[in-house]
C-alpha atoms as a PDB file:
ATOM      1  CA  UNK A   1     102.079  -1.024 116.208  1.00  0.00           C
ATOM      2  CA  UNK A   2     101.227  -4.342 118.011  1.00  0.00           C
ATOM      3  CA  UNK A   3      99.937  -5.834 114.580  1.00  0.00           C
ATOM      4  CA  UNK A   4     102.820  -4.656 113.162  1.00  0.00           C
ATOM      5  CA  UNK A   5     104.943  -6.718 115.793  1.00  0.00           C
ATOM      6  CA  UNK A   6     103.034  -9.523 115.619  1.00  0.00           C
ATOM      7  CA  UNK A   7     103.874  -9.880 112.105  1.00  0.00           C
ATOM      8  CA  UNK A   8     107.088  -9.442 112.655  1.00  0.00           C
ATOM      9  CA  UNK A   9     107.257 -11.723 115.426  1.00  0.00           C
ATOM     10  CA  UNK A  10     105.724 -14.434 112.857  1.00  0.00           C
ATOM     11  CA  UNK A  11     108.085 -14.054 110.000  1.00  0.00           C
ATOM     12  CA  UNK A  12     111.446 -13.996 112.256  1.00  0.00           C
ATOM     13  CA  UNK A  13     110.209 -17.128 113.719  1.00  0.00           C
ATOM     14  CA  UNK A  14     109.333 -18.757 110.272  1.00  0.00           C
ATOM     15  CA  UNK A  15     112.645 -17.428 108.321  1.00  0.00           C
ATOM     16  CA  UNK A  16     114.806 -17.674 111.319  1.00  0.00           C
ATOM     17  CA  UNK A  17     116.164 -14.338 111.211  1.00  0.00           C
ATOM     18  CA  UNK A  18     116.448 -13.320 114.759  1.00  0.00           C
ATOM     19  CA  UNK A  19     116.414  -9.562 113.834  1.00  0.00           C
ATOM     20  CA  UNK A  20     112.985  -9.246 112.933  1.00  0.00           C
ATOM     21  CA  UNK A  21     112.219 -11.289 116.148  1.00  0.00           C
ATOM     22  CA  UNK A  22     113.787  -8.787 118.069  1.00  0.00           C
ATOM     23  CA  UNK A  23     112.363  -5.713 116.719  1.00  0.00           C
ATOM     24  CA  UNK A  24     108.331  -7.299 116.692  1.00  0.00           C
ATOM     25  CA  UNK A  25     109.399  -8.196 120.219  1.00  0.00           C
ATOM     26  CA  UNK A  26     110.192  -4.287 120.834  1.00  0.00           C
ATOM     27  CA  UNK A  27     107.378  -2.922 118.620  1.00  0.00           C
ATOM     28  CA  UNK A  28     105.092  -5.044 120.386  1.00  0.00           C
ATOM     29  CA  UNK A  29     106.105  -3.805 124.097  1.00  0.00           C
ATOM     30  CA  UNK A  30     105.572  -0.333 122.821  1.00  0.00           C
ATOM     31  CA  UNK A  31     102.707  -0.654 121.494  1.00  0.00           C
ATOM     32  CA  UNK A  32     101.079  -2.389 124.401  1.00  0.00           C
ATOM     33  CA  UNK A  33     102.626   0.228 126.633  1.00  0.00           C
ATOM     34  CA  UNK A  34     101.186   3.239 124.405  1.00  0.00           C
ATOM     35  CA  UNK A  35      97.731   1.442 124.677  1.00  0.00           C
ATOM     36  CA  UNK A  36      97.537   0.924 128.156  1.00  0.00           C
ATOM     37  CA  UNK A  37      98.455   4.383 128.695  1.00  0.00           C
ATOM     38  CA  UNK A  38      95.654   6.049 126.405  1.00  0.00           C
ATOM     39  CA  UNK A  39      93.238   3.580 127.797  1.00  0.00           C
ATOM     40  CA  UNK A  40      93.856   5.589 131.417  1.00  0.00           C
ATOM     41  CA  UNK A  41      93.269   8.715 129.926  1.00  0.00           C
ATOM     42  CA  UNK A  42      97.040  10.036 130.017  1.00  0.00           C
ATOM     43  CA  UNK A  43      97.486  12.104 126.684  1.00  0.00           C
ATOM     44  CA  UNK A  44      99.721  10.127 124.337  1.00  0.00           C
ATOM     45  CA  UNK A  45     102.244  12.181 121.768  1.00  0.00           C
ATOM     46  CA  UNK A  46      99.926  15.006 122.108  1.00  0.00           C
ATOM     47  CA  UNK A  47      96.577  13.392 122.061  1.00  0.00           C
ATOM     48  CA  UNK A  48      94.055  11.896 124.401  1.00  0.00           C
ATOM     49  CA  UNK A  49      93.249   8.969 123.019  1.00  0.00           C
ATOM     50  CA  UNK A  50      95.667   6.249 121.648  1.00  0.00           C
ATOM     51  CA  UNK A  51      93.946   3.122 119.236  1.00  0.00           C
END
């Protein structure tokens, strides 16, 4: 989910469509969020570990 962000992140900024910009922005929040949390051993949609 954060490489998915990233790359959206990159082609908003290149294209200028401030959509995609948003929604890496939000994808990448999430995903950094869902990492942190199965990297302190809270269970993540149902499982331990979160990659």
């Amino acid at each position: 989910m954060i490489i998915l962000g990233i790359i959206l992140l990159v082609v908003g900024f290149v294209t200028g469509i401030s959509i995609l910009w948003t929604i890496g922005i939000v994808l990448g929040v999430i995903g950094v969020v869902l990492w942190i949390l199965g990297s302190l051993g809270h269970a993540v949609a149902g499982r331990r570990h979160y990659w």
